[in-house]
PDB file of N, CA and C in Angstrom:
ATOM      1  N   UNK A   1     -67.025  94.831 121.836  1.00  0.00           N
ATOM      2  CA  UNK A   1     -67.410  93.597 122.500  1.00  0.00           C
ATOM      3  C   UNK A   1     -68.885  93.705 122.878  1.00  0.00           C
ATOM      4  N   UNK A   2     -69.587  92.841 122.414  1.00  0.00           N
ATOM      5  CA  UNK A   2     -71.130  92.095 122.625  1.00  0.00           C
ATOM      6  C   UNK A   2     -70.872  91.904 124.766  1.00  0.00           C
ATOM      7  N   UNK A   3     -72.621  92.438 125.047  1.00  0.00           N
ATOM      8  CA  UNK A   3     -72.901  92.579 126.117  1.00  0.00           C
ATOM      9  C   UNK A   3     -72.469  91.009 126.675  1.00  0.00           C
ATOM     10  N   UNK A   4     -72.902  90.255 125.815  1.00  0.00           N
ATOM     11  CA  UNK A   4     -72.877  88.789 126.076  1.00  0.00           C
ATOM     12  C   UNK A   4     -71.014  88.359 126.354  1.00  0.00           C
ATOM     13  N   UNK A   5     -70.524  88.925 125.122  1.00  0.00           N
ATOM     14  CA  UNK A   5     -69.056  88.337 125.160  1.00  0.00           C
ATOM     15  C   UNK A   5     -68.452  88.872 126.634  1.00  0.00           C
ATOM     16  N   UNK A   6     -68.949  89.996 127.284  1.00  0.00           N
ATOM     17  CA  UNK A   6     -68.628  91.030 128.474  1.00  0.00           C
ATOM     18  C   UNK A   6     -68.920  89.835 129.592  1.00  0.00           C
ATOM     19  N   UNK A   7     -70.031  89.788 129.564  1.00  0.00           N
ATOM     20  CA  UNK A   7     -70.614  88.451 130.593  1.00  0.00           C
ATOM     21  C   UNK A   7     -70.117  87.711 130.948  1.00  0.00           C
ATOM     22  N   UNK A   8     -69.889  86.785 129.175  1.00  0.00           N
ATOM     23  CA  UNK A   8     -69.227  85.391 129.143  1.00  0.00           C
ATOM     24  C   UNK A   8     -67.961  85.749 130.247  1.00  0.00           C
ATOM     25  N   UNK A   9     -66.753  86.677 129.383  1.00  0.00           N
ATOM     26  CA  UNK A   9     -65.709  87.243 130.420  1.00  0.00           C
ATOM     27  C   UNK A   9     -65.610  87.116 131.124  1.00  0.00           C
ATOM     28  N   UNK A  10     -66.409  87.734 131.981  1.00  0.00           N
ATOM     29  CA  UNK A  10     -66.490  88.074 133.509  1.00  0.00           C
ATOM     30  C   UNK A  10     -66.982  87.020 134.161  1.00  0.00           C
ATOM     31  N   UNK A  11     -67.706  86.171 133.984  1.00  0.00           N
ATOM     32  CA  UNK A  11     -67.777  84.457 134.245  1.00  0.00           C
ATOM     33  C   UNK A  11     -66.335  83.834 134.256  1.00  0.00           C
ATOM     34  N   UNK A  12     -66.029  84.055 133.019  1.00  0.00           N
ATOM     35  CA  UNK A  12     -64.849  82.908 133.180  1.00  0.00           C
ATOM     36  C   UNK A  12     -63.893  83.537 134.473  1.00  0.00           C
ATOM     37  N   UNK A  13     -63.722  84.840 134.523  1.00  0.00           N
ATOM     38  CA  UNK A  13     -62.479  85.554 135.625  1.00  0.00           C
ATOM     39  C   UNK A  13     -63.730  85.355 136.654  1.00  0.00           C
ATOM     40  N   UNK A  14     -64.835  85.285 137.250  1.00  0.00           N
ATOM     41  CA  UNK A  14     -65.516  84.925 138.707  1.00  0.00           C
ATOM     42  C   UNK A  14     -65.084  83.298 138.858  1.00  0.00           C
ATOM     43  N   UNK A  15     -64.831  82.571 137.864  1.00  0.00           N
ATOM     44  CA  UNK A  15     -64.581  81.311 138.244  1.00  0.00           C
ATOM     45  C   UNK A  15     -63.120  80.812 138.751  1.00  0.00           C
ATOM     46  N   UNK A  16     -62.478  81.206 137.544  1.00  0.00           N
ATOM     47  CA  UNK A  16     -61.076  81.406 137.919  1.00  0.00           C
ATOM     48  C   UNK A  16     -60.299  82.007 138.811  1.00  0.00           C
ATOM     49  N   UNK A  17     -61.055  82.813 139.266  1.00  0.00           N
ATOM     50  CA  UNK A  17     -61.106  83.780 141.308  1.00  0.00           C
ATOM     51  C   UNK A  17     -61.413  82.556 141.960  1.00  0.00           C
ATOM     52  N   UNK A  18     -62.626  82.256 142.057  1.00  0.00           N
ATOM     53  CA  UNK A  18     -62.958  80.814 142.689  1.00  0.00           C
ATOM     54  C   UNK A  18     -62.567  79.721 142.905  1.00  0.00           C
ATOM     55  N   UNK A  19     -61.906  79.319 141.893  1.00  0.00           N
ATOM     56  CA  UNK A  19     -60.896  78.455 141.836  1.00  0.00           C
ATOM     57  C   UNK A  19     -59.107  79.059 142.742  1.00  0.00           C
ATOM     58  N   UNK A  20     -58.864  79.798 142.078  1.00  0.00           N
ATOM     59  CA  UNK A  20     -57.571  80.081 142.606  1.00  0.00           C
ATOM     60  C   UNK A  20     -57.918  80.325 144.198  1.00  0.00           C
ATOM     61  N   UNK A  21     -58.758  81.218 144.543  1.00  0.00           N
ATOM     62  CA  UNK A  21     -58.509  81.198 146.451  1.00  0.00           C
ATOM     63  C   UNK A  21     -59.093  80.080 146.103  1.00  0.00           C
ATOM     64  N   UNK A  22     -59.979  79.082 146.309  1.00  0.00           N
ATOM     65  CA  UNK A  22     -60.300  77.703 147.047  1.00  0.00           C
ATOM     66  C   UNK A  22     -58.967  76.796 147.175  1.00  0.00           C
ATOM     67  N   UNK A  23     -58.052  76.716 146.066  1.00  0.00           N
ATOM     68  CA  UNK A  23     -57.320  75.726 146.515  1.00  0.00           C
ATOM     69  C   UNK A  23     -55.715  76.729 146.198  1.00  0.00           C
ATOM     70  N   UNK A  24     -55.599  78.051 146.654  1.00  0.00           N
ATOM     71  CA  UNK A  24     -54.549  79.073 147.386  1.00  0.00           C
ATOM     72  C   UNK A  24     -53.432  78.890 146.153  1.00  0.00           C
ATOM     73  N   UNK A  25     -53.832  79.171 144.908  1.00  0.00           N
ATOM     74  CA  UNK A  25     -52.886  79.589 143.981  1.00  0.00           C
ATOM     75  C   UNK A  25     -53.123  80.548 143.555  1.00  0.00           C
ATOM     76  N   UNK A  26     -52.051  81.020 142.885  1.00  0.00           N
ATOM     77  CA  UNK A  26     -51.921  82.166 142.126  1.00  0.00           C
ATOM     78  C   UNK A  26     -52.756  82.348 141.011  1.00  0.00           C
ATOM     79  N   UNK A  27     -53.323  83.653 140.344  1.00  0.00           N
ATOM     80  CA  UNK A  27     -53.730  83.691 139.392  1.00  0.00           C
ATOM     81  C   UNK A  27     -53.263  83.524 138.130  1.00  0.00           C
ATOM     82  N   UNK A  28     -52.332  83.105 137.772  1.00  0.00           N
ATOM     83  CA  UNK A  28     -51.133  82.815 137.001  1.00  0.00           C
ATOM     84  C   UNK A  28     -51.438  81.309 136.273  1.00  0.00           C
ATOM     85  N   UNK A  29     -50.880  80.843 138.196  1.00  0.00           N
ATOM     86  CA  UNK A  29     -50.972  79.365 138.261  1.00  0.00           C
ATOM     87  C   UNK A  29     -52.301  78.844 138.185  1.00  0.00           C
ATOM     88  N   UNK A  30     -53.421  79.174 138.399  1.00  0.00           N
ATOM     89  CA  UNK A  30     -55.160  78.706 137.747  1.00  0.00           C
ATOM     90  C   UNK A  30     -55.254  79.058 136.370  1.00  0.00           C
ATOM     91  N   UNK A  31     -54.927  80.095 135.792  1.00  0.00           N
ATOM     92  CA  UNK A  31     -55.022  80.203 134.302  1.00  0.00           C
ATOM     93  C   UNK A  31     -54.373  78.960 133.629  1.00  0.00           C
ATOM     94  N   UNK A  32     -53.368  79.109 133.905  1.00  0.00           N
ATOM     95  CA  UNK A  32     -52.399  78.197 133.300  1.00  0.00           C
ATOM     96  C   UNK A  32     -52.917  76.443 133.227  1.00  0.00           C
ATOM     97  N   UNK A  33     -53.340  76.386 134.534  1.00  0.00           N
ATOM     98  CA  UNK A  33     -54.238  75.051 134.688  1.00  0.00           C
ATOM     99  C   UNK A  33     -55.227  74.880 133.646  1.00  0.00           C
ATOM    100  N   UNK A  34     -55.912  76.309 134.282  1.00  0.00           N
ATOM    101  CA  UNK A  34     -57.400  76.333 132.889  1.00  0.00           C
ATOM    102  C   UNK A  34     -57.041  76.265 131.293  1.00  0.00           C
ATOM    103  N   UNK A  35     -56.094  76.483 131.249  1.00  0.00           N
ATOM    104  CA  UNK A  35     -55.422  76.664 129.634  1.00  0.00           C
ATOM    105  C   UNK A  35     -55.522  75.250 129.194  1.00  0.00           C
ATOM    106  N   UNK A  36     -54.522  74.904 130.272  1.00  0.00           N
ATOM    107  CA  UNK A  36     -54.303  73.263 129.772  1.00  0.00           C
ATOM    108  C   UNK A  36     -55.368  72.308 129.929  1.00  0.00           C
ATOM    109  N   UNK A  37     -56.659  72.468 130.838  1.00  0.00           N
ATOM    110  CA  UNK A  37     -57.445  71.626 130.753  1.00  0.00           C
ATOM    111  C   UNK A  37     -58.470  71.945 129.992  1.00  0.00           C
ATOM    112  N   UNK A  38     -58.261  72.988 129.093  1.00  0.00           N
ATOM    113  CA  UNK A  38     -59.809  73.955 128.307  1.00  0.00           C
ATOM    114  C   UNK A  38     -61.026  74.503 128.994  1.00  0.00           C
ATOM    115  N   UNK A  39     -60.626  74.562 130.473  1.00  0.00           N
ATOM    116  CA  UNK A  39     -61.949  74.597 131.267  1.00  0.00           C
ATOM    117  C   UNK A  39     -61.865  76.228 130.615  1.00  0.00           C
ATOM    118  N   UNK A  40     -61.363  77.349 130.586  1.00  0.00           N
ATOM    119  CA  UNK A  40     -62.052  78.767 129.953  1.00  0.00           C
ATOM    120  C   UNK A  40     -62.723  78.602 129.016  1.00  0.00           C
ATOM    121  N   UNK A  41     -62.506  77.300 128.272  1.00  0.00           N
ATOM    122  CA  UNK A  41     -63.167  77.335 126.589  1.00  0.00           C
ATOM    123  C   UNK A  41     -64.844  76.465 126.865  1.00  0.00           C
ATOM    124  N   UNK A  42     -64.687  75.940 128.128  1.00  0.00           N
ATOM    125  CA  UNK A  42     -65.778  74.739 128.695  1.00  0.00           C
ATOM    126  C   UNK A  42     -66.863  75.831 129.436  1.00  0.00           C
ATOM    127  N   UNK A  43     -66.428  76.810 129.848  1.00  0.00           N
ATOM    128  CA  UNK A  43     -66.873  77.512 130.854  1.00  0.00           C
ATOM    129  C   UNK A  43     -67.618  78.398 130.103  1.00  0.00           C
ATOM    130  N   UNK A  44     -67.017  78.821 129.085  1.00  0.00           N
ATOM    131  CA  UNK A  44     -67.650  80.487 127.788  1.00  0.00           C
ATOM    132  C   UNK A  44     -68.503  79.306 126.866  1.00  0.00           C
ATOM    133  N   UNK A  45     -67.823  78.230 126.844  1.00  0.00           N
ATOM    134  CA  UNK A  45     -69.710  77.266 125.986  1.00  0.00           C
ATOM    135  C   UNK A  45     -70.528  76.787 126.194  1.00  0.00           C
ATOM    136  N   UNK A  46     -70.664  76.861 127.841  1.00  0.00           N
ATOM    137  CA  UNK A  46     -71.854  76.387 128.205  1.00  0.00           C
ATOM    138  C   UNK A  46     -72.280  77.267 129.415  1.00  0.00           C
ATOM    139  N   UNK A  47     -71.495  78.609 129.073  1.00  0.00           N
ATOM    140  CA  UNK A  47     -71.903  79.838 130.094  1.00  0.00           C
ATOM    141  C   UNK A  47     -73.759  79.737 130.014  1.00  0.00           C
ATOM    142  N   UNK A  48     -74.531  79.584 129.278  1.00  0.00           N
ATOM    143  CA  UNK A  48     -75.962  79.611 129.674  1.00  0.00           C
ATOM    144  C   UNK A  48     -76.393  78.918 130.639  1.00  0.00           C
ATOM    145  N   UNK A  49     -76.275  77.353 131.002  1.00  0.00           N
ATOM    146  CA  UNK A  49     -76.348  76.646 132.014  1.00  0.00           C
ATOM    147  C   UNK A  49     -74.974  77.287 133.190  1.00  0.00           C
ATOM    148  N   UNK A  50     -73.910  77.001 132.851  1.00  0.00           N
ATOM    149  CA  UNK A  50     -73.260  77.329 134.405  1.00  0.00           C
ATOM    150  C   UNK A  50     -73.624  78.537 134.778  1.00  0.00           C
ATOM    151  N   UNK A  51     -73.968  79.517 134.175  1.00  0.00           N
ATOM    152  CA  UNK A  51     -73.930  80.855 134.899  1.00  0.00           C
ATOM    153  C   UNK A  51     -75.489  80.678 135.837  1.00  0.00           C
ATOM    154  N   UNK A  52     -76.295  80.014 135.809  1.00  0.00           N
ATOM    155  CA  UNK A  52     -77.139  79.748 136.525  1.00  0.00           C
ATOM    156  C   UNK A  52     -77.019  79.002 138.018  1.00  0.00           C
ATOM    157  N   UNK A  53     -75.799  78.023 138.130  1.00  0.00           N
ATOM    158  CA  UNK A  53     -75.004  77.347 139.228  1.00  0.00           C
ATOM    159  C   UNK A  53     -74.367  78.591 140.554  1.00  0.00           C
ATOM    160  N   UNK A  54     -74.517  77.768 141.789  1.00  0.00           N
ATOM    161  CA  UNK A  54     -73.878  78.239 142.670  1.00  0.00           C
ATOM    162  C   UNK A  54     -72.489  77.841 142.267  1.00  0.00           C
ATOM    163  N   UNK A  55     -71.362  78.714 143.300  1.00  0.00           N
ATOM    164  CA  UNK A  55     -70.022  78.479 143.051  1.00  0.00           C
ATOM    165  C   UNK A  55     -69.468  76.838 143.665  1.00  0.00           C
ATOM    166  N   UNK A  56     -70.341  76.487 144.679  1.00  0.00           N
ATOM    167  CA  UNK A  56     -69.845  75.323 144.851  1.00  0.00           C
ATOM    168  C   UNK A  56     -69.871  73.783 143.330  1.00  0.00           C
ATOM    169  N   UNK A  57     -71.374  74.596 143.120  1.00  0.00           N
ATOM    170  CA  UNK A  57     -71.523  73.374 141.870  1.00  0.00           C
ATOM    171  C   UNK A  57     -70.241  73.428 141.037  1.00  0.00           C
ATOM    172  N   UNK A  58     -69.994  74.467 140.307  1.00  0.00           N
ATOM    173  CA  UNK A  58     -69.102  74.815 139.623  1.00  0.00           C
ATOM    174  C   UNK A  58     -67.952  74.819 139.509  1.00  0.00           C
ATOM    175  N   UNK A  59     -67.546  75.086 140.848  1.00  0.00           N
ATOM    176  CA  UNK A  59     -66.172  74.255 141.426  1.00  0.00           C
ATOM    177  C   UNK A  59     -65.846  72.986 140.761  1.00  0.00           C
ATOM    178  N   UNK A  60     -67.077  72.157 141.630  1.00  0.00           N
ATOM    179  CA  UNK A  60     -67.443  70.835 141.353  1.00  0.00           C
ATOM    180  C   UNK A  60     -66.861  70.320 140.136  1.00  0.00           C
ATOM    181  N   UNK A  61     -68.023  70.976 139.075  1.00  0.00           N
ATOM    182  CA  UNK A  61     -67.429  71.057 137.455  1.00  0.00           C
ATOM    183  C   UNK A  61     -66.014  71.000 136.836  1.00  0.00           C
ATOM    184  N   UNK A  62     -65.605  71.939 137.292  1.00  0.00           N
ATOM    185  CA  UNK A  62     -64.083  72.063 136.847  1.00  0.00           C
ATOM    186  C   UNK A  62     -62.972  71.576 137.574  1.00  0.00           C
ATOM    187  N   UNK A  63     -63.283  70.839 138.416  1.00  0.00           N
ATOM    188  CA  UNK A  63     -62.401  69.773 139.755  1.00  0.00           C
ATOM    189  C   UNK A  63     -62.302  68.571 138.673  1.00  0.00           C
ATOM    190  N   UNK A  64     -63.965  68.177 138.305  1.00  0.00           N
ATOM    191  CA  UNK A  64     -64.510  67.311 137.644  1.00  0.00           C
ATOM    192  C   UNK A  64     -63.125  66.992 136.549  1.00  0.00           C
ATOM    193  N   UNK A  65     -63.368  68.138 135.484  1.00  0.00           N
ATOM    194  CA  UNK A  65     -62.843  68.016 134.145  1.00  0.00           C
ATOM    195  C   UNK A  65     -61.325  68.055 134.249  1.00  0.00           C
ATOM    196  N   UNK A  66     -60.868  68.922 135.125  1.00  0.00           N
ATOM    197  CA  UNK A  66     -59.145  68.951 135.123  1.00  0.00           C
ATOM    198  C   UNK A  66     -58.806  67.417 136.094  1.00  0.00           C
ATOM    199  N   UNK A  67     -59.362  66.377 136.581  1.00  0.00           N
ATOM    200  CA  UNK A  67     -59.105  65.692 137.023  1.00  0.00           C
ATOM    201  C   UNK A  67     -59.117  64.554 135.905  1.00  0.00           C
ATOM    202  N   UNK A  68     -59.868  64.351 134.634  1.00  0.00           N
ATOM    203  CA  UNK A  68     -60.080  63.554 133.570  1.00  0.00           C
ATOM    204  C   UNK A  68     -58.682  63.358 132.802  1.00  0.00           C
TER     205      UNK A  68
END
């Protein structure tokens, strides 16, 4: 695995932490969300811009998209 693909990773699991304590689910139950709304696949393709965001923006983001 590419330093980058390591990154990307570890982005998507800092978000998906973020997500699950903010609104007190399981890590299970946020994956599973993220699955179904593509936010892991939203998150690793435009990791150059979000990884630059505070966690609130980002939140924001993916409140955003699983609410569409």
């Amino acid at each position: 695995m590419s330093k980058r693909d390591a990154d990307i990773l570890f982005f998507v699991a800092f978000c998906l932490e973020g997500y699950k304590n903010k609104h007190g689910l399981t890590g299970e139950a946020a994956s599973v969300l993220f699955d179904q709304h593509g936010i892991k696949q939203y998150l690793a393709d435009h990791y150059d811009v979000l990884h630059t965001q505070g966690m609130p923006w980002i939140l924001e983001e993916i409140e955003e998209r699983i609410i569409r």
